[in-house]
PDB file of N, CA and C in Angstrom:
ATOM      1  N   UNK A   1     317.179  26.429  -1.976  1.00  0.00           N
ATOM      2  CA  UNK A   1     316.979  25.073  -2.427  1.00  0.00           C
ATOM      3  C   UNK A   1     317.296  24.982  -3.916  1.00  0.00           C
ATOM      4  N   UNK A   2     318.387  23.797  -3.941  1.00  0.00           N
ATOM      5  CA  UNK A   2     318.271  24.073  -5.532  1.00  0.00           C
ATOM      6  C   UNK A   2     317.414  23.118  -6.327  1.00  0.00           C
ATOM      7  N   UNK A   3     317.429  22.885  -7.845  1.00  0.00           N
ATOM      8  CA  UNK A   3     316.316  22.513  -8.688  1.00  0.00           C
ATOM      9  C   UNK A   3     315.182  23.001  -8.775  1.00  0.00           C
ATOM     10  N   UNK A   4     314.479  24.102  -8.377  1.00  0.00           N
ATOM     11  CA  UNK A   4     313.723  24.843  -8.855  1.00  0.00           C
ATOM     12  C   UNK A   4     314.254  25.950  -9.929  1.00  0.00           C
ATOM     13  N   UNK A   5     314.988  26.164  -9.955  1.00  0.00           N
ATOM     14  CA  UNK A   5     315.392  27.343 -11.096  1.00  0.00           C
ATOM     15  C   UNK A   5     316.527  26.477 -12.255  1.00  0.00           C
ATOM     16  N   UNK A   6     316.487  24.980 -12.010  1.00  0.00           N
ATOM     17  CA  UNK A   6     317.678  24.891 -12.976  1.00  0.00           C
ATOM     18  C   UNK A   6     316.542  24.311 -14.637  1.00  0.00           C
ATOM     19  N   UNK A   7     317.550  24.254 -15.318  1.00  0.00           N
ATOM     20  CA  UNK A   7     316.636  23.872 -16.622  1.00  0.00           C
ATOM     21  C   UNK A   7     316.813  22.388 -16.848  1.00  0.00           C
ATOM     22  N   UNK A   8     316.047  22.097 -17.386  1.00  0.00           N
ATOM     23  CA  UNK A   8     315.181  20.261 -17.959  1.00  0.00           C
ATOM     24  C   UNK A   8     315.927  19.784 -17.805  1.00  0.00           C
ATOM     25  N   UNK A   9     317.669  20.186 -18.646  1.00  0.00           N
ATOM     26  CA  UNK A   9     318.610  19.270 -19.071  1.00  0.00           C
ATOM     27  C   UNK A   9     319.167  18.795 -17.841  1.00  0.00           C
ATOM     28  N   UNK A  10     319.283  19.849 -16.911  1.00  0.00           N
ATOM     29  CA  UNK A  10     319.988  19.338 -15.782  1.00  0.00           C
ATOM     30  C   UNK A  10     319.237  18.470 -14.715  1.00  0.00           C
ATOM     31  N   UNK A  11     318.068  19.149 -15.056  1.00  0.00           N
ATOM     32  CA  UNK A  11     317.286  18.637 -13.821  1.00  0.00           C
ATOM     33  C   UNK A  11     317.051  17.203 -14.154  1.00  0.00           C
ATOM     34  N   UNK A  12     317.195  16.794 -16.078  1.00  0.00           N
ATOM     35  CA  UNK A  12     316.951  15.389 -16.241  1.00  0.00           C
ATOM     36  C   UNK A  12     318.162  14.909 -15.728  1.00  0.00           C
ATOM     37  N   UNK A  13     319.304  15.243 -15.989  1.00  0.00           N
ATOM     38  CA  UNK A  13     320.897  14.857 -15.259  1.00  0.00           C
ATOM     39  C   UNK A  13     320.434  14.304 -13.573  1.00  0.00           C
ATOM     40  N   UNK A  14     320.059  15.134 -12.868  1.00  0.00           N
ATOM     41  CA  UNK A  14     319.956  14.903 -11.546  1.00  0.00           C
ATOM     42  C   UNK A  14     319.026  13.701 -11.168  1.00  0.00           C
ATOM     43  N   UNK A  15     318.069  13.548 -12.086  1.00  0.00           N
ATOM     44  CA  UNK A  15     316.498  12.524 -11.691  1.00  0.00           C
ATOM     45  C   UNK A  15     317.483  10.910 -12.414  1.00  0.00           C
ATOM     46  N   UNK A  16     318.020  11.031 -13.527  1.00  0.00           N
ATOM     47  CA  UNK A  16     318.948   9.803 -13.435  1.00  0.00           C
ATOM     48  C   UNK A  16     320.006   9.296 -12.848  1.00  0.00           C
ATOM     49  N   UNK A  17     320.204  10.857 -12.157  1.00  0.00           N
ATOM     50  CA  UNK A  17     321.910   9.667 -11.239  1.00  0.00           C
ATOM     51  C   UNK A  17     321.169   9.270 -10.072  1.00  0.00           C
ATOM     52  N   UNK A  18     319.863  10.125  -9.670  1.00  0.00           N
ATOM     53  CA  UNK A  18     319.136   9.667  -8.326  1.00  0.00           C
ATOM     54  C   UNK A  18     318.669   8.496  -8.786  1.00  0.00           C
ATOM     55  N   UNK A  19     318.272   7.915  -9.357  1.00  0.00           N
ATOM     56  CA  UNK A  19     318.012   6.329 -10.007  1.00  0.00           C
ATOM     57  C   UNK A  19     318.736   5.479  -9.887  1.00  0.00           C
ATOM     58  N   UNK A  20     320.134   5.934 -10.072  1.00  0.00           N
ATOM     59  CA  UNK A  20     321.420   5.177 -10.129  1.00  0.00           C
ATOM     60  C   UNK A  20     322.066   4.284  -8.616  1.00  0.00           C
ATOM     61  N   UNK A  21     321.451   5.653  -7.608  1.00  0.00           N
ATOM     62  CA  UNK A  21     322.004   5.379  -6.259  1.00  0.00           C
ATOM     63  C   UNK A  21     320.925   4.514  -5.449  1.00  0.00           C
ATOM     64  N   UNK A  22     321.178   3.266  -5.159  1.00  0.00           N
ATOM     65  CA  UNK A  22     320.162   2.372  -4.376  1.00  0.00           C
ATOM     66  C   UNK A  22     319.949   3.310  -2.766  1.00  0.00           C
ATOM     67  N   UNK A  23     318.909   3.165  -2.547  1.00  0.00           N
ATOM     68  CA  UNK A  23     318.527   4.210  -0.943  1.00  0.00           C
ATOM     69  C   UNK A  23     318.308   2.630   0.034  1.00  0.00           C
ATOM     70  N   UNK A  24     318.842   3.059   1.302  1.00  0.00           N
ATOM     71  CA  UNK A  24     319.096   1.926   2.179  1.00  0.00           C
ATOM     72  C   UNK A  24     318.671   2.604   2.923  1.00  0.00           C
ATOM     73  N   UNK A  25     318.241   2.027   4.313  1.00  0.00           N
ATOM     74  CA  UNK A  25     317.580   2.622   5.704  1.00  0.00           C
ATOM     75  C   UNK A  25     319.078   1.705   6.457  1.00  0.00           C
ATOM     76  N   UNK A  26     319.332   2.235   7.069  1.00  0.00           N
ATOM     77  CA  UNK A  26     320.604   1.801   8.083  1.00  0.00           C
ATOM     78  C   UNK A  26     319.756   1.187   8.927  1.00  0.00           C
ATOM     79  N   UNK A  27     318.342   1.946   9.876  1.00  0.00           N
ATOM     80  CA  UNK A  27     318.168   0.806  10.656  1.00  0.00           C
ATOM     81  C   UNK A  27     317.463  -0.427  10.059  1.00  0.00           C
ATOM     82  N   UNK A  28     317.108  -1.106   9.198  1.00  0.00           N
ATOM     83  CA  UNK A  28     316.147  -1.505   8.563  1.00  0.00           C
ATOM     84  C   UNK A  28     318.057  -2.812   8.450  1.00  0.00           C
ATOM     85  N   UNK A  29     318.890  -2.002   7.823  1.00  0.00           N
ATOM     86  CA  UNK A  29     319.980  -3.156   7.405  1.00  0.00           C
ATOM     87  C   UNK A  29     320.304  -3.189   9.061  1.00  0.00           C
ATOM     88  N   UNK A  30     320.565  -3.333  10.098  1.00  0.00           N
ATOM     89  CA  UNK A  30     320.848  -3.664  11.286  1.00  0.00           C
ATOM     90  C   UNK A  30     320.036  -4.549  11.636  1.00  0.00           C
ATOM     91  N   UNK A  31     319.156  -4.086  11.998  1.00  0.00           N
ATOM     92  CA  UNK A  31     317.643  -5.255  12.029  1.00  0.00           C
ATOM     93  C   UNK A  31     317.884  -6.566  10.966  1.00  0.00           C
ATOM     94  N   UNK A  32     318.191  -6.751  10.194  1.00  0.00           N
ATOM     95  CA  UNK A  32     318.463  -7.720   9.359  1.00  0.00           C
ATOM     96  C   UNK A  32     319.703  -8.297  10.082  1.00  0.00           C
ATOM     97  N   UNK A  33     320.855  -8.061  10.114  1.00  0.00           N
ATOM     98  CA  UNK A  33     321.645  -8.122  10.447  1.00  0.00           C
ATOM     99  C   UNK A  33     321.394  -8.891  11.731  1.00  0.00           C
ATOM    100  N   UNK A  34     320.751  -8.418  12.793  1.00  0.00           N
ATOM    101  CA  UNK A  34     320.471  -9.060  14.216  1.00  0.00           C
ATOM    102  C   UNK A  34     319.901 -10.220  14.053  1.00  0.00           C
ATOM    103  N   UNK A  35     318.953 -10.230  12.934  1.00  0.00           N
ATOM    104  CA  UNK A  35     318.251 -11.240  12.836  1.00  0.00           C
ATOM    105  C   UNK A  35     318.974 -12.417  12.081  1.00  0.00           C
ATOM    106  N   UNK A  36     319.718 -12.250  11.099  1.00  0.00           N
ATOM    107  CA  UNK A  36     320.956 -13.351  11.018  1.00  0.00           C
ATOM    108  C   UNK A  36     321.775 -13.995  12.222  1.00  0.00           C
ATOM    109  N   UNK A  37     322.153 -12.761  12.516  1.00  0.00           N
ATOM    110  CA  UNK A  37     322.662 -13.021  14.067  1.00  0.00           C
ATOM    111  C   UNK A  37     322.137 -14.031  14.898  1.00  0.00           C
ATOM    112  N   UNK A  38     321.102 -13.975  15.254  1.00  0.00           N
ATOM    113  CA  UNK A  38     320.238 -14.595  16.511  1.00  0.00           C
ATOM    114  C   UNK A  38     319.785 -16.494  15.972  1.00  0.00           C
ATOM    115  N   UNK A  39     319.776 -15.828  14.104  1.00  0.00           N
ATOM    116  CA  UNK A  39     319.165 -16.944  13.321  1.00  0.00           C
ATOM    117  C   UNK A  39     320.782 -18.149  13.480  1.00  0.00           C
ATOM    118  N   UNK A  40     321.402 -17.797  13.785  1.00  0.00           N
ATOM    119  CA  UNK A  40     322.720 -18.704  13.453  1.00  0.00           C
ATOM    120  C   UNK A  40     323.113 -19.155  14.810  1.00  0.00           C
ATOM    121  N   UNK A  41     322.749 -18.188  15.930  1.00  0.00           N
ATOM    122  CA  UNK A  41     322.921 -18.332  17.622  1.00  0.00           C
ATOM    123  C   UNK A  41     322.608 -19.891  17.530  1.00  0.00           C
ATOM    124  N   UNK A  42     320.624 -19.344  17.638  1.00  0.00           N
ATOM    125  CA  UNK A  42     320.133 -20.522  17.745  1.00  0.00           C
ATOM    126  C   UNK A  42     320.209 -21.906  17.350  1.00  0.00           C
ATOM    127  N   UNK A  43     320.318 -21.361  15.657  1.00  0.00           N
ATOM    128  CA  UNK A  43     320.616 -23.159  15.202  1.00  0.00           C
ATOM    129  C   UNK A  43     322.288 -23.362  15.179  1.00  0.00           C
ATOM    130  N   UNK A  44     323.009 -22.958  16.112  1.00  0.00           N
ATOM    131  CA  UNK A  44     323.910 -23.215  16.794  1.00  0.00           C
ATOM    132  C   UNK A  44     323.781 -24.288  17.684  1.00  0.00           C
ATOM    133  N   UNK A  45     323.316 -23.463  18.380  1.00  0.00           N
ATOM    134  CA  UNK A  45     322.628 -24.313  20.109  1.00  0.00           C
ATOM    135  C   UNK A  45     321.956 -25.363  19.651  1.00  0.00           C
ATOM    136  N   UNK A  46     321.051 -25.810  18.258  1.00  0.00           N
ATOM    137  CA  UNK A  46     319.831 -26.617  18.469  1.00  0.00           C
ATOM    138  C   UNK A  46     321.250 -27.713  17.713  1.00  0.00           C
ATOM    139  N   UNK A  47     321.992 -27.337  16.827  1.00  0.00           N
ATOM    140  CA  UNK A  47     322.626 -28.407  16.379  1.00  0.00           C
ATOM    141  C   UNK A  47     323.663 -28.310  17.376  1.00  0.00           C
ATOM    142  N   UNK A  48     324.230 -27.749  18.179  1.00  0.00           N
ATOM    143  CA  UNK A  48     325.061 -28.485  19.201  1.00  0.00           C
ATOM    144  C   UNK A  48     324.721 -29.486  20.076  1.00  0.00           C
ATOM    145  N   UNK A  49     323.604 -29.192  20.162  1.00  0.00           N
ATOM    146  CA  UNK A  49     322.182 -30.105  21.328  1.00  0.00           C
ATOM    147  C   UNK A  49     322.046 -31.725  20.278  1.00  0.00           C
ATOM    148  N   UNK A  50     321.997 -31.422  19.153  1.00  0.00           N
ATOM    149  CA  UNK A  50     321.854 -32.529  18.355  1.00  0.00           C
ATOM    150  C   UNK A  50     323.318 -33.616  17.896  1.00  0.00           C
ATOM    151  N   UNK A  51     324.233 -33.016  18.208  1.00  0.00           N
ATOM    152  CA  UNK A  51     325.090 -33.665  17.705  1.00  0.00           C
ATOM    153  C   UNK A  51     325.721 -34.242  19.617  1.00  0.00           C
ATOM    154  N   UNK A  52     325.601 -33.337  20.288  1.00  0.00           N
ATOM    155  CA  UNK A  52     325.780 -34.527  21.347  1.00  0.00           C
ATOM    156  C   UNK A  52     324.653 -35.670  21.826  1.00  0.00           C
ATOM    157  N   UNK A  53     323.652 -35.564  21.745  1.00  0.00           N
ATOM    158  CA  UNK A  53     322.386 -36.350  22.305  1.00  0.00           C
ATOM    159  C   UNK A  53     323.225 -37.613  20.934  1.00  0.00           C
ATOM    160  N   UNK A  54     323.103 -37.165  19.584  1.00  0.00           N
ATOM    161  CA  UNK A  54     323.412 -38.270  18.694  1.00  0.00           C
ATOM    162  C   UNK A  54     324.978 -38.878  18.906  1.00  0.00           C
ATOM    163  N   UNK A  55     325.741 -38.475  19.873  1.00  0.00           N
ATOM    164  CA  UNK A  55     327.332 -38.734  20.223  1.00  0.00           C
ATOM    165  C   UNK A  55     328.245 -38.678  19.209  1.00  0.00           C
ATOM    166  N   UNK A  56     328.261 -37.618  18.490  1.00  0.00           N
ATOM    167  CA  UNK A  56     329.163 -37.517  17.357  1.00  0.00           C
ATOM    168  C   UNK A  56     330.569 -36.823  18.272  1.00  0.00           C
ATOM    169  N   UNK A  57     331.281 -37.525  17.288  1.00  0.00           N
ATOM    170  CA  UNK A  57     332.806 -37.055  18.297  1.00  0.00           C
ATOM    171  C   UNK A  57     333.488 -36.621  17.289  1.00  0.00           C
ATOM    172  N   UNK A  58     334.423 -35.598  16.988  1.00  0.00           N
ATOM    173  CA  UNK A  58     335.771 -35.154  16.141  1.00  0.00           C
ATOM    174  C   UNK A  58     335.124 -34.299  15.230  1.00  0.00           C
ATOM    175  N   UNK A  59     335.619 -34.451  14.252  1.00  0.00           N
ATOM    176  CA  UNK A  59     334.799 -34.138  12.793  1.00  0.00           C
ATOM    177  C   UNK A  59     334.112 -34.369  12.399  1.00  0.00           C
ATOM    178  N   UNK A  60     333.455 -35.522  12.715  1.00  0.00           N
ATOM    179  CA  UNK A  60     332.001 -35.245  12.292  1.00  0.00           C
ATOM    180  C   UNK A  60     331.001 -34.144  12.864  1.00  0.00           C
ATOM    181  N   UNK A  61     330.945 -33.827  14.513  1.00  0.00           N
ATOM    182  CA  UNK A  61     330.244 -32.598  14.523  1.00  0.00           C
ATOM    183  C   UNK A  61     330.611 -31.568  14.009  1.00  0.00           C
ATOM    184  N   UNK A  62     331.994 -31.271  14.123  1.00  0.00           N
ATOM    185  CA  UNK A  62     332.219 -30.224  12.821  1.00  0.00           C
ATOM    186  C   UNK A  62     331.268 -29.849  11.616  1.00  0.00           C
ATOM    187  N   UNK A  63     331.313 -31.081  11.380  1.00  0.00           N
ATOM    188  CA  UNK A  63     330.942 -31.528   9.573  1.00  0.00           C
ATOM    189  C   UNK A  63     329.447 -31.141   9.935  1.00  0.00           C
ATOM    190  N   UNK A  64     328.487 -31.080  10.827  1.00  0.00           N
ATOM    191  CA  UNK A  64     327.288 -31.248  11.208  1.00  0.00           C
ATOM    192  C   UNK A  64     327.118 -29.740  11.264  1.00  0.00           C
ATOM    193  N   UNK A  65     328.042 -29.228  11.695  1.00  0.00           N
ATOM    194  CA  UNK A  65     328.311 -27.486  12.134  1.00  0.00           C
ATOM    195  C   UNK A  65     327.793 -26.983  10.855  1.00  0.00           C
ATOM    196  N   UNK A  66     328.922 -27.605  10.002  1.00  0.00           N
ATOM    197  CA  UNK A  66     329.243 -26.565   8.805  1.00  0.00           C
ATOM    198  C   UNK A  66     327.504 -26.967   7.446  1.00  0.00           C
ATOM    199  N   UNK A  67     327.170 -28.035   7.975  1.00  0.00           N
ATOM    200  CA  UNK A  67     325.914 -28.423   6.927  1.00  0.00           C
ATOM    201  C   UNK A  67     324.833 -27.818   7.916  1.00  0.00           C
ATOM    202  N   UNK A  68     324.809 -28.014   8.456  1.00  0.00           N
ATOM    203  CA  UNK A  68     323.747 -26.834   9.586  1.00  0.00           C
ATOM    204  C   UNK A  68     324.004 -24.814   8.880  1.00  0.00           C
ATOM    205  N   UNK A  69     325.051 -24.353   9.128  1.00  0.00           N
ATOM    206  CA  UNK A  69     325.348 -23.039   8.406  1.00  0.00           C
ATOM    207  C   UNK A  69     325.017 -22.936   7.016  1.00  0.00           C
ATOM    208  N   UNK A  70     325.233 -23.947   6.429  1.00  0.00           N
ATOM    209  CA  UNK A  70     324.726 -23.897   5.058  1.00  0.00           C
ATOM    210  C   UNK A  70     323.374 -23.830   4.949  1.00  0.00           C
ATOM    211  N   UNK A  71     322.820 -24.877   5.349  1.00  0.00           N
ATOM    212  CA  UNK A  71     320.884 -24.971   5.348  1.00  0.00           C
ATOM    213  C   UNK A  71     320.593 -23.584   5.576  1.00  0.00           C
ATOM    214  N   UNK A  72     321.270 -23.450   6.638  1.00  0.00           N
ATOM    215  CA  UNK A  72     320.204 -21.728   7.607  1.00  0.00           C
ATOM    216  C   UNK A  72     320.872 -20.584   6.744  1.00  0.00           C
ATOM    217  N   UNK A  73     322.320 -20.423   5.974  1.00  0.00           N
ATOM    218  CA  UNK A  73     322.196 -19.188   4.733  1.00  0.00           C
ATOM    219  C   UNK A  73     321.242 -19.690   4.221  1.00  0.00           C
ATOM    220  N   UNK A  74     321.662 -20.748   3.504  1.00  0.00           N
ATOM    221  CA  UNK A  74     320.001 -20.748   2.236  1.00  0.00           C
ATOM    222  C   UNK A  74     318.687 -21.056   2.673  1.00  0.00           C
ATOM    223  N   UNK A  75     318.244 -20.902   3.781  1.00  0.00           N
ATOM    224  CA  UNK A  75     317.446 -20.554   4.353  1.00  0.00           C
ATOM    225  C   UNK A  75     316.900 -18.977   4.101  1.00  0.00           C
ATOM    226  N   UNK A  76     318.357 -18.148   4.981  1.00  0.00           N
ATOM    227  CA  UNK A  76     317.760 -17.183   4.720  1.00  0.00           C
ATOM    228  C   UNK A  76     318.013 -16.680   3.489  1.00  0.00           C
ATOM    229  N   UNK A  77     318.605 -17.103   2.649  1.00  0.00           N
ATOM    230  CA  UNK A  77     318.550 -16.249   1.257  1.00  0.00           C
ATOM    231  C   UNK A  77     317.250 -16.352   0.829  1.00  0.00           C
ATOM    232  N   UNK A  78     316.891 -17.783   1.132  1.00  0.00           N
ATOM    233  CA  UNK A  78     315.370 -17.845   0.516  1.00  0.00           C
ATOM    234  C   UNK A  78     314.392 -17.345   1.414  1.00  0.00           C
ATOM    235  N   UNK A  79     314.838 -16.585   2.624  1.00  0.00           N
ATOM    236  CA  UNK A  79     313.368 -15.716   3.214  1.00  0.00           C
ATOM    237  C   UNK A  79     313.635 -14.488   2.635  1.00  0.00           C
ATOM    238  N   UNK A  80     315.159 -13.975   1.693  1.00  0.00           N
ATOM    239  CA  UNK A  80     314.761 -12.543   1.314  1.00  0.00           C
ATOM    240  C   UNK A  80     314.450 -13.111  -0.199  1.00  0.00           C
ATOM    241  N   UNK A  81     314.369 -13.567  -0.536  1.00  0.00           N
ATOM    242  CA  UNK A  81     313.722 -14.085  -2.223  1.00  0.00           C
ATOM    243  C   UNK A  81     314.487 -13.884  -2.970  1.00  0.00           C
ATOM    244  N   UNK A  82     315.914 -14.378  -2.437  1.00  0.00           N
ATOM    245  CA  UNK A  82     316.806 -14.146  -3.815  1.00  0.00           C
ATOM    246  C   UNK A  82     317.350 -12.850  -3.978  1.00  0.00           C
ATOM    247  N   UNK A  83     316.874 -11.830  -3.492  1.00  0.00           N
ATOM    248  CA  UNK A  83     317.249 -10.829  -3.708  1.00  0.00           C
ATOM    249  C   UNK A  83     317.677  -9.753  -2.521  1.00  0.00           C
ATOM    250  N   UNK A  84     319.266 -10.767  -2.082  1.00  0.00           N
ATOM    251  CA  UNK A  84     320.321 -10.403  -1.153  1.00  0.00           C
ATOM    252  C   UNK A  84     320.119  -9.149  -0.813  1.00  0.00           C
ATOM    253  N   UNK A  85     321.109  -8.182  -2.154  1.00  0.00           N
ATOM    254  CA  UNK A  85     320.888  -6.442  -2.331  1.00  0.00           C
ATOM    255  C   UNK A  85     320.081  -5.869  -1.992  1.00  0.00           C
ATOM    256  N   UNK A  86     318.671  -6.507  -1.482  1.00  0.00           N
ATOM    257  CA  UNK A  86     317.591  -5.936  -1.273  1.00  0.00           C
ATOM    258  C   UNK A  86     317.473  -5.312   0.555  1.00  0.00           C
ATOM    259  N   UNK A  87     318.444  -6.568   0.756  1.00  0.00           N
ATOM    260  CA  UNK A  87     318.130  -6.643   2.366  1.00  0.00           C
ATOM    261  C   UNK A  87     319.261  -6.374   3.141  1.00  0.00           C
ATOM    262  N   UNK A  88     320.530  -6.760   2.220  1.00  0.00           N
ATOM    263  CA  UNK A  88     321.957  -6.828   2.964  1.00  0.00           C
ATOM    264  C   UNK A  88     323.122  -6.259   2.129  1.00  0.00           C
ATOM    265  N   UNK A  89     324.016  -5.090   2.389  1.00  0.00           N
ATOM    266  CA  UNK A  89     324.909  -4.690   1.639  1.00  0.00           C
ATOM    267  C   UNK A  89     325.470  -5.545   1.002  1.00  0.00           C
ATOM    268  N   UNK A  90     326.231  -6.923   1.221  1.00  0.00           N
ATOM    269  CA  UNK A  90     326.416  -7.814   0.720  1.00  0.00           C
ATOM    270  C   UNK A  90     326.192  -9.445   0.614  1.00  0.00           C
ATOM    271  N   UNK A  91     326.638 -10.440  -0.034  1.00  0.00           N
ATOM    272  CA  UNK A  91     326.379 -11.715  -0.095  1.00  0.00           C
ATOM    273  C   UNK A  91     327.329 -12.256   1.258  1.00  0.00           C
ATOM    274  N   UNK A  92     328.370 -11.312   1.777  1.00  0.00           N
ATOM    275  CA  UNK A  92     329.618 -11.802   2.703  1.00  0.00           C
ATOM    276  C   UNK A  92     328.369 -11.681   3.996  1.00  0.00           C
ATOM    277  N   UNK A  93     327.929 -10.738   4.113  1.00  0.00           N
ATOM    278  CA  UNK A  93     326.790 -10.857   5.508  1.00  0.00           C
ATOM    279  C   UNK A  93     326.110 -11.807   5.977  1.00  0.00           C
ATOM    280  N   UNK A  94     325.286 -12.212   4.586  1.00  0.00           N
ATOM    281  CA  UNK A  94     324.217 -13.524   5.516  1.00  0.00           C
ATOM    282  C   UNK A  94     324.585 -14.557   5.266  1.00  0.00           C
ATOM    283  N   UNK A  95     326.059 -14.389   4.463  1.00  0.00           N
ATOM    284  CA  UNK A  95     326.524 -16.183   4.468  1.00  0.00           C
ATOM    285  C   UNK A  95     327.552 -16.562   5.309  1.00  0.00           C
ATOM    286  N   UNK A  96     328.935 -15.540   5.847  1.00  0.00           N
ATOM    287  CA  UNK A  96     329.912 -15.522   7.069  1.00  0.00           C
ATOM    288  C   UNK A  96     329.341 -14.632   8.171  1.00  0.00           C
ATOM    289  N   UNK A  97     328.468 -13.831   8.084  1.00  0.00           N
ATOM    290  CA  UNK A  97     328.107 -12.925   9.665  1.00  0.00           C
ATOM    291  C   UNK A  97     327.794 -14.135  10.588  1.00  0.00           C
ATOM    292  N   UNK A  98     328.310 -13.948  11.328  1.00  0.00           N
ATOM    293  CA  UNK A  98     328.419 -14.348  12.884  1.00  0.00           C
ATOM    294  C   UNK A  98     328.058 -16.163  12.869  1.00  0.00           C
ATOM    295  N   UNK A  99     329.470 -16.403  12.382  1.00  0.00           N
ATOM    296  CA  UNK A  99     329.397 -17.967  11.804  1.00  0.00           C
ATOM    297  C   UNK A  99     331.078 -18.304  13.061  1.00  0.00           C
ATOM    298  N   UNK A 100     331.460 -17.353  13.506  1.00  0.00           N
ATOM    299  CA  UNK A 100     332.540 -17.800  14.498  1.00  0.00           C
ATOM    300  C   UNK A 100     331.987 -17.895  15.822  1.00  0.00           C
ATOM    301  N   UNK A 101     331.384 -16.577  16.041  1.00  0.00           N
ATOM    302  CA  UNK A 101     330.523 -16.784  17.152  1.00  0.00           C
ATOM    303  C   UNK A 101     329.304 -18.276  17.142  1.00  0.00           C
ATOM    304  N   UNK A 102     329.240 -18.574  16.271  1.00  0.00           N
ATOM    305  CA  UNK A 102     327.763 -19.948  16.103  1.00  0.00           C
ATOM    306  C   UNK A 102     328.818 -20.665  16.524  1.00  0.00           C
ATOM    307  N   UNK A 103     329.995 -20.998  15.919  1.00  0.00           N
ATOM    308  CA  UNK A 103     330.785 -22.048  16.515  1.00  0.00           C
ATOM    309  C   UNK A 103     330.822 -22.381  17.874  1.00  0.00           C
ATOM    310  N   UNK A 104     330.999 -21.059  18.557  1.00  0.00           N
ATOM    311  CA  UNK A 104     331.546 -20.967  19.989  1.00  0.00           C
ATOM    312  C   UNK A 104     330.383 -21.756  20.481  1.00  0.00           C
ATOM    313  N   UNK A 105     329.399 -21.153  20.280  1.00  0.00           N
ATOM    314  CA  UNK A 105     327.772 -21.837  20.709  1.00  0.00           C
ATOM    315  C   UNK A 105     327.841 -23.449  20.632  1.00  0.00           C
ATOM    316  N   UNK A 106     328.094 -23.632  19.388  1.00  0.00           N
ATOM    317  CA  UNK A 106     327.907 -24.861  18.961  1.00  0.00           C
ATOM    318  C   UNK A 106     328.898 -25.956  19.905  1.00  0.00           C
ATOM    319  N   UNK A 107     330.372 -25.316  20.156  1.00  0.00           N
ATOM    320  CA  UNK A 107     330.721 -26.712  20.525  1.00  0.00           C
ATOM    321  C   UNK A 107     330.611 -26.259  22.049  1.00  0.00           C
ATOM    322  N   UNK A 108     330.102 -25.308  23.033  1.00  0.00           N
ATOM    323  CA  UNK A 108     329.528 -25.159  24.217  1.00  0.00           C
ATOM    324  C   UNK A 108     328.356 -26.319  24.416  1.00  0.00           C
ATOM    325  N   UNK A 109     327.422 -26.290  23.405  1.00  0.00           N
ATOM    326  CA  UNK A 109     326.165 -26.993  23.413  1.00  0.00           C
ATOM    327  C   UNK A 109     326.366 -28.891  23.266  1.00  0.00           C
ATOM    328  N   UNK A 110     327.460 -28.784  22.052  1.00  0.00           N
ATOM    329  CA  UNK A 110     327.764 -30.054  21.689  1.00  0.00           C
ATOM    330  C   UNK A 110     328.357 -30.703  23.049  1.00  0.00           C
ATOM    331  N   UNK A 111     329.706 -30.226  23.958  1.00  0.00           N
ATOM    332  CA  UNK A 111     330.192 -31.213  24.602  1.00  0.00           C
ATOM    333  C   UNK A 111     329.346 -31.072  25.993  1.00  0.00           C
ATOM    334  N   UNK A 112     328.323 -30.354  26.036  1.00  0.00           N
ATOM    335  CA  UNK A 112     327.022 -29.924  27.367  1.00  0.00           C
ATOM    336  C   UNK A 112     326.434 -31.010  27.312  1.00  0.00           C
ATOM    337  N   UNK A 113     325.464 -31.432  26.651  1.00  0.00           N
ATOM    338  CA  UNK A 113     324.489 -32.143  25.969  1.00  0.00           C
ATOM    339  C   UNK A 113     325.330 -33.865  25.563  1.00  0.00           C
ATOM    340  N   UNK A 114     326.577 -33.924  25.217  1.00  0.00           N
ATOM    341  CA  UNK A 114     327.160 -34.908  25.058  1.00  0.00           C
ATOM    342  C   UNK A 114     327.471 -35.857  26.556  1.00  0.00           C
ATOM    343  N   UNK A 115     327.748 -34.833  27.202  1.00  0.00           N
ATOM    344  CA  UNK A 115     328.256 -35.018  28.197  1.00  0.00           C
ATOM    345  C   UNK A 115     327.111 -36.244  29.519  1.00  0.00           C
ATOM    346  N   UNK A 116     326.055 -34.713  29.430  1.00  0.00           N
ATOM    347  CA  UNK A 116     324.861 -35.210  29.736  1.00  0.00           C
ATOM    348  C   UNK A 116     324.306 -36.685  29.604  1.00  0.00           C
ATOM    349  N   UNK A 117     324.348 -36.794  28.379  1.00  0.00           N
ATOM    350  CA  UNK A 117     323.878 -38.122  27.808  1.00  0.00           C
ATOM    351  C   UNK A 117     324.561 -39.323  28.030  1.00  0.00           C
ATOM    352  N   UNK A 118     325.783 -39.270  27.057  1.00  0.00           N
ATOM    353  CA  UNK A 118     326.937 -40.465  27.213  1.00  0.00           C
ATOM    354  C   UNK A 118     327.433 -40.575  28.333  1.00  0.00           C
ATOM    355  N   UNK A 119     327.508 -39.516  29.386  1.00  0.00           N
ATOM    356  CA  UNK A 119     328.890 -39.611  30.408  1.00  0.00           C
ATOM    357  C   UNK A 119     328.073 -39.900  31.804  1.00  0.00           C
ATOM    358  N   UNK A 120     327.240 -39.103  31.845  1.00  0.00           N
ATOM    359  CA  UNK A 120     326.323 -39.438  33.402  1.00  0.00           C
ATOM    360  C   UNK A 120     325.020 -40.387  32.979  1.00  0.00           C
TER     361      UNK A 120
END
């Protein structure tokens, strides 16, 4: 094992670059990760559900899509307190992770629920 026999200088060398390197739990960032995931599923589905019951047609549910994704990042930025790095390798994770897949959801739900309402 080494660092028992080395001297101060080095051993102070070693105790500051270990400072330097942030320590992450892989499962701990997955788990986060899922939970973005599931967090964007849902308010997928709840605003696809909402924009047909309200009969929005074209771009505007789009537009409903994309202000829905926004709320729920800063949502969750503000359940990790601001402090992204803490929870997620990067800012690209909890603001584009699984924002194509929400789509798919979204306009499944939107013309379901539209359909429902306006058409039958």
């Amino acid at each position: 094992m080494a660092g028992h026999n080395e001297s101060s200088a080095s051993g102070k060398n070693l105790g500051e670059a270990s400072n330097d390197v942030p320590t992450r739990n892989a499962e701990s960032l997955q788990s986060n990760m899922k939970i973005v995931y599931y967090s964007r599923t849902f308010m997928s589905i709840i605003s696809g559900v909402i924009a047909g019951i309200l009969g929005f047609t074209g771009l505007s549910g789009f537009i409903l899509y994309f202000l829905i994704m926004a709320i729920t990042s800063v949502g969750l930025i503000a359940k990790a307190g601001f402090q992204v790095h803490s929870y997620f390798d990067s800012w690209n994770q909890i603001i584009l992770d699984g924002f194509l897949g929400g789509l798919l959801s979204f306009v499944l739900f939107w013309t379901f629920s539209y359909d429902i309402v306006h058409i039958f």
